[in-house]
N, C-alpha and C. Protein backbone atom coordinates (compact mmCIF):
# COMPACT_ATOMS: atom_id res chain seq x y z
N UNK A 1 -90.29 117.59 -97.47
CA UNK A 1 -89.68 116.89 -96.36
C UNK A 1 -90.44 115.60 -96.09
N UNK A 2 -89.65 114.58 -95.77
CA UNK A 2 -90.45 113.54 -95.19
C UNK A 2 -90.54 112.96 -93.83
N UNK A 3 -91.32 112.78 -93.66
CA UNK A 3 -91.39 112.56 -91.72
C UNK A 3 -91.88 110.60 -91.57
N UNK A 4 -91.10 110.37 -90.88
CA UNK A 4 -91.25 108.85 -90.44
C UNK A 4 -91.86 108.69 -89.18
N UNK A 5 -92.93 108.83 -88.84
CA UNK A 5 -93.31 108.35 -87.78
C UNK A 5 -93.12 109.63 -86.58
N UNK A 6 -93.82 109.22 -85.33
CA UNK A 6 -93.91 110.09 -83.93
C UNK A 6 -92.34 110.33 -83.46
N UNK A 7 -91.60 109.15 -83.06
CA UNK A 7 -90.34 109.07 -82.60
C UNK A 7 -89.06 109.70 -83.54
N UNK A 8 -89.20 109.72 -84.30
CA UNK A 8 -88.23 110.38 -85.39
C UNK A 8 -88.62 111.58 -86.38
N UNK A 9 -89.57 111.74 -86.64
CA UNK A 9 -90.54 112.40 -87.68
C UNK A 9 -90.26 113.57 -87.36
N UNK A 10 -89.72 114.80 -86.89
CA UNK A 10 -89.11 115.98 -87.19
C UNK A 10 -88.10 115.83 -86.80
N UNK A 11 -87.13 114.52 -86.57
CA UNK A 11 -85.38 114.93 -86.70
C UNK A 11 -84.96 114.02 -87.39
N UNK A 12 -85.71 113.16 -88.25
CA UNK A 12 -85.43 112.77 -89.48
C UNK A 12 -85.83 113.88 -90.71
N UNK A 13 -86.83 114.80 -90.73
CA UNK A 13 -87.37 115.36 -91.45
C UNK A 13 -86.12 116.55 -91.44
N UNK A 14 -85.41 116.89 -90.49
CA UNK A 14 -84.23 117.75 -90.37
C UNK A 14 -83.02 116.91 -91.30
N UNK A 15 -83.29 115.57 -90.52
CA UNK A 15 -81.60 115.06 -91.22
C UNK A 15 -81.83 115.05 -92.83
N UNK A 16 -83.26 114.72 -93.44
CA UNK A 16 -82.93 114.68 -94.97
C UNK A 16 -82.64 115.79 -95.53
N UNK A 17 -83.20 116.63 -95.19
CA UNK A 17 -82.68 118.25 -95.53
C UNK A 17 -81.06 118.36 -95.30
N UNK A 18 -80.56 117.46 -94.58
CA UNK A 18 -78.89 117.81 -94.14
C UNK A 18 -78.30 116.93 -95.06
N UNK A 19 -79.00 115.78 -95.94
CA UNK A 19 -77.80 115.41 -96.47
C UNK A 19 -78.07 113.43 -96.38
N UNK A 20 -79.10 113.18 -95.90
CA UNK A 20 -79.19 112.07 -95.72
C UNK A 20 -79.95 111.46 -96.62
N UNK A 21 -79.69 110.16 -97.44
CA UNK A 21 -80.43 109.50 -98.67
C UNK A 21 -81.17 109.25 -98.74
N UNK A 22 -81.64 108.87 -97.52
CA UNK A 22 -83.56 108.51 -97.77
C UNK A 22 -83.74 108.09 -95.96
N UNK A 23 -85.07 107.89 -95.75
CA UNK A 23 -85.35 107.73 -94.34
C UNK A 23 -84.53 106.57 -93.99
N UNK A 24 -84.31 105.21 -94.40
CA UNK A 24 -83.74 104.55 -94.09
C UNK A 24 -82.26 104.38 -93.46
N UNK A 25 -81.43 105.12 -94.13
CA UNK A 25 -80.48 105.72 -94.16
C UNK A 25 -80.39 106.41 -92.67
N UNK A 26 -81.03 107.77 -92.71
CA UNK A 26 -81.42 109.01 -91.44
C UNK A 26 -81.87 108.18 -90.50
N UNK A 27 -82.44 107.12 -90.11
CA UNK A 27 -82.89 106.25 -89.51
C UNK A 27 -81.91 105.74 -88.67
N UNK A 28 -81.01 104.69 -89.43
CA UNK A 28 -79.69 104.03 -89.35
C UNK A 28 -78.76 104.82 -88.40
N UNK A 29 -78.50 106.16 -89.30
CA UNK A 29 -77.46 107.24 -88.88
C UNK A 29 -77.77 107.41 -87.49
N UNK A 30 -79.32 107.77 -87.44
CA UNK A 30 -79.72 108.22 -85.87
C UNK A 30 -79.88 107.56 -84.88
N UNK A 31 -80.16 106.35 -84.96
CA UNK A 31 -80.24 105.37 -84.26
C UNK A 31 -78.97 104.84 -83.87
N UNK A 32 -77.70 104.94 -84.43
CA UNK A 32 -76.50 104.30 -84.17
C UNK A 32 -76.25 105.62 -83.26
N UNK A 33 -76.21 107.33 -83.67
CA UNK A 33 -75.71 108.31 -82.71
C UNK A 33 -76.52 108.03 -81.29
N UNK A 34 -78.14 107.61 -81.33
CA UNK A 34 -78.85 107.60 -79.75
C UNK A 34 -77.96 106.98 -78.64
N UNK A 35 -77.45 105.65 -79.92
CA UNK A 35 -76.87 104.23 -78.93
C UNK A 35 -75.63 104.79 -78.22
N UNK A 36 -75.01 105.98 -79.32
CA UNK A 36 -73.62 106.39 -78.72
C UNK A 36 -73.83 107.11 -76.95
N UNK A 37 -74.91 107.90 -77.60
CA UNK A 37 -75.26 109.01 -76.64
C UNK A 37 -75.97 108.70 -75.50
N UNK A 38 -76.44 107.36 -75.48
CA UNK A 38 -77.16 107.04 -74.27
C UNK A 38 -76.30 106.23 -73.84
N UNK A 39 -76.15 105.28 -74.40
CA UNK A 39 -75.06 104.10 -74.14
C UNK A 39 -73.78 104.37 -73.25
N UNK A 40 -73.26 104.88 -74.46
CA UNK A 40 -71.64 104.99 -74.64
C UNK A 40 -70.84 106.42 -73.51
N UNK A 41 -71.66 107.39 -74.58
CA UNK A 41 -71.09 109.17 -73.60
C UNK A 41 -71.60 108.87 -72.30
N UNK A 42 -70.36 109.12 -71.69
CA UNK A 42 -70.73 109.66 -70.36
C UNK A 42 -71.04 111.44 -70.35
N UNK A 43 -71.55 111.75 -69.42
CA UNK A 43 -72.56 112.82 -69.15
C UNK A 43 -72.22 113.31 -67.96
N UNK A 44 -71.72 114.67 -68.00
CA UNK A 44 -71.32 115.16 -66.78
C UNK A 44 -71.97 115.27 -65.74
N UNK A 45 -73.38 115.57 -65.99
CA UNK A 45 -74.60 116.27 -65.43
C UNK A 45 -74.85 115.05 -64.83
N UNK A 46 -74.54 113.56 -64.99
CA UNK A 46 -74.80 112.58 -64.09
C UNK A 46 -73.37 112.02 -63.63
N UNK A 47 -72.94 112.85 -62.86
CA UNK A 47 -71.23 112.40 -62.73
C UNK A 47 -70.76 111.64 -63.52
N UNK A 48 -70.63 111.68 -64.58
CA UNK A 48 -69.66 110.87 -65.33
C UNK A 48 -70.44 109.31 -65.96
N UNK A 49 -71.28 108.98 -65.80
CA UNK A 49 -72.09 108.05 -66.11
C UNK A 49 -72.97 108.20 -67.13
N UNK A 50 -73.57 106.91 -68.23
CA UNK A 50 -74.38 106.83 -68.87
C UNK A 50 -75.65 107.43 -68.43
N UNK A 51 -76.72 107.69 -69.05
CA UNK A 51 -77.94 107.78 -69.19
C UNK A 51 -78.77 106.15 -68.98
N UNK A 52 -78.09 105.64 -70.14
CA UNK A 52 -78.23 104.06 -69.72
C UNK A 52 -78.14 103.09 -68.15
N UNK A 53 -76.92 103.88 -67.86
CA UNK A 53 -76.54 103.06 -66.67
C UNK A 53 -76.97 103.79 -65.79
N UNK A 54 -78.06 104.79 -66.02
CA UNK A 54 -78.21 105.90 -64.51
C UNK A 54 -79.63 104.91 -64.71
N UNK A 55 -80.51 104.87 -65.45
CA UNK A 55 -81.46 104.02 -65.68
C UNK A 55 -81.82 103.01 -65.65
N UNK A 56 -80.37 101.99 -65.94
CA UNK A 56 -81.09 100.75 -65.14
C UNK A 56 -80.35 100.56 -63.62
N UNK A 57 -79.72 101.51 -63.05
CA UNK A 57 -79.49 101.25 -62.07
C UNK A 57 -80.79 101.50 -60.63
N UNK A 58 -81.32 102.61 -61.41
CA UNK A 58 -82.38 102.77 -60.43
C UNK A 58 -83.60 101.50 -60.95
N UNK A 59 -83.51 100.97 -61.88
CA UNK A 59 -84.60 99.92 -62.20
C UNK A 59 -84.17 98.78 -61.12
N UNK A 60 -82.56 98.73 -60.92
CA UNK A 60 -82.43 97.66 -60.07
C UNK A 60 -82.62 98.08 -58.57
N UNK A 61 -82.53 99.42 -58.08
CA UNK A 61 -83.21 99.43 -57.14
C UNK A 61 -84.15 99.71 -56.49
C-alpha cells in the first residue's frame, strides 16, 4: 500500500487498493469528491446547508 502524506495517507492507501492508478490519480479523485461534499451537498444535520457555508458564515460573524 502506499500512503501520501498525514491528510490523505490512509484513505488514499484504501483508494489504491479499490482501483485507483497511482496516488496522483486517488488524490485528484478525492479531492474533487471533498469539494462535492463540503461545497456542493447539502447536509441535513445542518438544515439543508453546506459545511462550507455553515463555516464561513460563522467566520463572518
Amino acid at each position: 500500500m502506499v500512503k501520501a502524506g498525514r491528510r490523505h495517507g490512509p484513505v488514499i492507501s484504501i483508494g489504491l487498493a479499490r482501483g485507483y492508478e497511482s496516488v496522483p490519480h486517488a488524490r485528484e479523485s478525492l479531492d474533487a469528491y471533498f469539494t462535492f461534499y463540503n461545497g456542493e451537498r447539502p447536509h441535513q444535520a445542518l438544515n439543508n446547508a453546506t459545511p462550507w457555508q455553515c463555516h464561513y458564515a460563522g467566520a463572518r460573524s
